[in-house]
Protein backbone atom coordinates (compact mmCIF):
# COMPACT_ATOMS: atom_id res chain seq x y z
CA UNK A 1 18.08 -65.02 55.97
CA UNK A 2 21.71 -65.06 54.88
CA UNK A 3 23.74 -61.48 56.03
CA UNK A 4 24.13 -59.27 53.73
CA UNK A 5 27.88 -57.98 52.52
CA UNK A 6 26.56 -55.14 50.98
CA UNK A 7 25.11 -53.35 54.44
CA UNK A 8 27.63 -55.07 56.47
CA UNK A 9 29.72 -52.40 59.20
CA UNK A 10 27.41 -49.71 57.22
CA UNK A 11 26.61 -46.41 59.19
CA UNK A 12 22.69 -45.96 58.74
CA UNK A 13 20.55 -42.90 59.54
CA UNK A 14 16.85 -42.89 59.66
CA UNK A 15 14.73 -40.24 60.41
CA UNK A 16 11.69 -40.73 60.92
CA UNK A 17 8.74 -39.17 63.49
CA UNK A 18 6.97 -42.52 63.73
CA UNK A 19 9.19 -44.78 66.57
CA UNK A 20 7.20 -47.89 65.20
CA UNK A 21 9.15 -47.35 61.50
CA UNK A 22 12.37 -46.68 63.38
CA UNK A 23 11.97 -49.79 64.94
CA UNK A 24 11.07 -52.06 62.25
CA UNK A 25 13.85 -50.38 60.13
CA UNK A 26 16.50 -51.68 63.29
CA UNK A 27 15.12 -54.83 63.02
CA UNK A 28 15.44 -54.81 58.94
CA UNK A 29 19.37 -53.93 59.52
CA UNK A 30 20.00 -56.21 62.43
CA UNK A 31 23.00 -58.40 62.90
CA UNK A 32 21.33 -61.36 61.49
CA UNK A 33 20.47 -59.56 58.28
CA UNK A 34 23.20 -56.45 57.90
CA UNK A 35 25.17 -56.10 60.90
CA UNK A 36 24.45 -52.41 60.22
CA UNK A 37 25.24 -49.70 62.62
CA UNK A 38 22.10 -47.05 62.68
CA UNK A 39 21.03 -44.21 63.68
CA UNK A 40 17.66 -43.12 64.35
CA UNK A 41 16.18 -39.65 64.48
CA UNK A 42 12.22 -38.52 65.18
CA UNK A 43 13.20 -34.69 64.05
CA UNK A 44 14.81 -32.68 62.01
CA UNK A 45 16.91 -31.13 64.36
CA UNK A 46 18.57 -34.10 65.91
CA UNK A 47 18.67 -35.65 62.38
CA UNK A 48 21.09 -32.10 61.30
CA UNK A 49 23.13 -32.46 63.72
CA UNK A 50 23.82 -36.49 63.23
CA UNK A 51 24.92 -35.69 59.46
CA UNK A 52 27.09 -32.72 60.41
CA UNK A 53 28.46 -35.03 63.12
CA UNK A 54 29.30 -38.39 61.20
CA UNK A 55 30.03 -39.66 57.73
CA UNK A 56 27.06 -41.82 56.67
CA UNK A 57 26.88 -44.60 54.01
CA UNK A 58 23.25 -44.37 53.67
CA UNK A 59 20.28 -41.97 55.31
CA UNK A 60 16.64 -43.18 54.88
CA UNK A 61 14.73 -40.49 55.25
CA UNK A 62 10.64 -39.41 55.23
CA UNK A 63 9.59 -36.53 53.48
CA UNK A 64 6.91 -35.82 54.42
CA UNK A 65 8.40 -35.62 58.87
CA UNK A 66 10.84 -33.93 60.10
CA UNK A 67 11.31 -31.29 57.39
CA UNK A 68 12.48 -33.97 54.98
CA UNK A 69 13.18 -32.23 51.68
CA UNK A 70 15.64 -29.99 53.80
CA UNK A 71 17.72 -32.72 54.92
CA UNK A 72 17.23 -34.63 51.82
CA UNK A 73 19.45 -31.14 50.84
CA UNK A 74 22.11 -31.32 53.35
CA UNK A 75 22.59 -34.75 53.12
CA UNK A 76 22.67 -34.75 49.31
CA UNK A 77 25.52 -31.82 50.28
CA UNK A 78 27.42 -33.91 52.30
CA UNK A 79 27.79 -36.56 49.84
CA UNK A 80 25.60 -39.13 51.93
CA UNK A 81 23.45 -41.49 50.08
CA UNK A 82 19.82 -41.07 50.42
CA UNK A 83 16.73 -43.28 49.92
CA UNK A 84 13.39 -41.34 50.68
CA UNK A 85 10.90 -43.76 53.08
CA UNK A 86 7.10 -42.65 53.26
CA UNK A 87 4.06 -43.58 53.99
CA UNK A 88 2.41 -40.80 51.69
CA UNK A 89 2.57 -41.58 47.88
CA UNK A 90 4.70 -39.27 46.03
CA UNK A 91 2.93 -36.20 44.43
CA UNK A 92 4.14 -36.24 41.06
CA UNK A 93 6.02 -33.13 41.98
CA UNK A 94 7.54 -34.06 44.62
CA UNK A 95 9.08 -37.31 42.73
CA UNK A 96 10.94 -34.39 40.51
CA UNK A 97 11.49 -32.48 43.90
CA UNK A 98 12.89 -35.99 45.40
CA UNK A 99 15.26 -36.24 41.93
CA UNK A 100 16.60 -32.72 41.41
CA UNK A 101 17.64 -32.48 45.45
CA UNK A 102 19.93 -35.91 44.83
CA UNK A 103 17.93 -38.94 45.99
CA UNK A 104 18.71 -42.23 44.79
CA UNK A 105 15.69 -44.32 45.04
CA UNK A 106 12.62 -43.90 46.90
CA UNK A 107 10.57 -47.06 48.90
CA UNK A 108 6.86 -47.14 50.02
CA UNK A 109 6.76 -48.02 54.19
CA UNK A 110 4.58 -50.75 52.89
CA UNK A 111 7.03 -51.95 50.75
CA UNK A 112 9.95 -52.20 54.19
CA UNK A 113 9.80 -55.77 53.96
CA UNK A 114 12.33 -55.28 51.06
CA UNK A 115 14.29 -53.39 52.91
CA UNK A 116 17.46 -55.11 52.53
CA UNK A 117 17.71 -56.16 48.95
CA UNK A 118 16.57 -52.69 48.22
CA UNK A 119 19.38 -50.98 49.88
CA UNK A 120 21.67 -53.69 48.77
CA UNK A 121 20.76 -52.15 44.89
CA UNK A 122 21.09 -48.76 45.71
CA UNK A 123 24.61 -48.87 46.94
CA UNK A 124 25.78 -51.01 44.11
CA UNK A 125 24.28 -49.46 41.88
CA UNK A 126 25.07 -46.59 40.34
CA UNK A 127 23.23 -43.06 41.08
CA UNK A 128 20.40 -43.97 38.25
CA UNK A 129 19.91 -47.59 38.24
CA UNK A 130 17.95 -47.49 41.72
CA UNK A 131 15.71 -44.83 40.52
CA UNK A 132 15.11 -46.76 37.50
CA UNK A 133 14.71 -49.99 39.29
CA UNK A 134 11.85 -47.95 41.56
CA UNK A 135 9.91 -46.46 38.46
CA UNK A 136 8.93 -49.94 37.53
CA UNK A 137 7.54 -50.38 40.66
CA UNK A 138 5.92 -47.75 41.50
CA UNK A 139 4.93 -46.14 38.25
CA UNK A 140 2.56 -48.59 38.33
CA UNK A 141 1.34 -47.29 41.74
CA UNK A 142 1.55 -44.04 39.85
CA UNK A 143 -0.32 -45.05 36.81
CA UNK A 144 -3.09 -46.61 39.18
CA UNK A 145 -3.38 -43.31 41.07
CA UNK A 146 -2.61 -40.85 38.76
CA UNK A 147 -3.80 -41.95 35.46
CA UNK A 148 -1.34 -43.11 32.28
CA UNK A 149 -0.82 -39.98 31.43
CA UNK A 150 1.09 -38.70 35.06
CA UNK A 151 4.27 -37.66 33.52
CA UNK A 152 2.34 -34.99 31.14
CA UNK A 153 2.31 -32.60 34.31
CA UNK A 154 6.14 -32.65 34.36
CA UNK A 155 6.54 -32.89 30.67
CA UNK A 156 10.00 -30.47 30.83
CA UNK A 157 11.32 -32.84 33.15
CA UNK A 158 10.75 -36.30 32.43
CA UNK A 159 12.73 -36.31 28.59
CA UNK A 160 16.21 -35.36 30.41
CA UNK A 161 15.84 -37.94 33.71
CA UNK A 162 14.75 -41.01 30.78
CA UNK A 163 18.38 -39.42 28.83
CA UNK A 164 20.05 -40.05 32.30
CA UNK A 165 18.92 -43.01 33.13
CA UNK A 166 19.94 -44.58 29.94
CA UNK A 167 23.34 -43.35 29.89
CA UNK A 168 24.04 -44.03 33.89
């Protein structure tokens, strides 16, 4: 696996409660792959303080631990980057949720072997081009789950994010 320029001499938070994710995200931004510098947090309090306390490139954070909508907040306030990481499929509500609070593209855990070219498009690309990228992909997951109708639920939201996507 070649190194990528994109990550390289990023600073990387992850906050997640599950040690095992934390890990195989460090491995995912090693040297031999990023030569990444990260940061890893199990709650939300150590997590707060880290993003108060440094200027991130990029947090990866799970939504569903460690009070995740409320940092996705504060680090959508402090101008950082996020990517939401889960094992929980999105409710459709909480995609919207995900959107309107500033997140740039969210990844299954499943899907971590990606890691790197994942992050790679969401910091060169701009704010909607990840999130467009990620509704091919998992609004199929979404169409499986849900049904082909899942964006009737959110029907106010859906016309103005498609608008914003295609002039991104």
């Amino acid at each position: 696996m070649t190194t990528s320029q994109i990550l390289r001499d990023k600073l990387v938070l992850a906050v997640n409660e599950d040690e095992d994710v934390l890990e195989i995200i460090e491995e995912e931004l090693s040297f031999e792959t990023a030569n990444a510098t990260l940061h890893t947090a199990t709650s939300f309090d150590i997590a707060r303080q880290y993003v108060v306390s440094y200027t991130y490139d990029l947090a990866l954070l799970d939504i569903w631990g460690s009070r995740g909508f409320d940092l996705l907040e504060i680090a959508h306030n402090a101008n950082i980057p996020v990517v939401i990481l889960t094992t929980h499929m999105f409710s459709i509500e909480d995609l919207r949720k995900a959107v309107e609070f500033g997140a740039r593209a969210c990844l299954p855990l499943e899907k971590l072997g990606s890691l790197i070219p994942f992050l790679e498009d969401v910091l060169k690309l701009d704010h909607q081009s990840p999130w467009e990228r990620m509704l091919d992909q998992v609004g199929k997951l979404f169409t499986k789950r849900f049904g082909s109708d899942w964006r009737k639920s959110q029907i106010e939201f859906w016309p103005g994010f498609e608008k914003r996507l295609t002039v991104g």
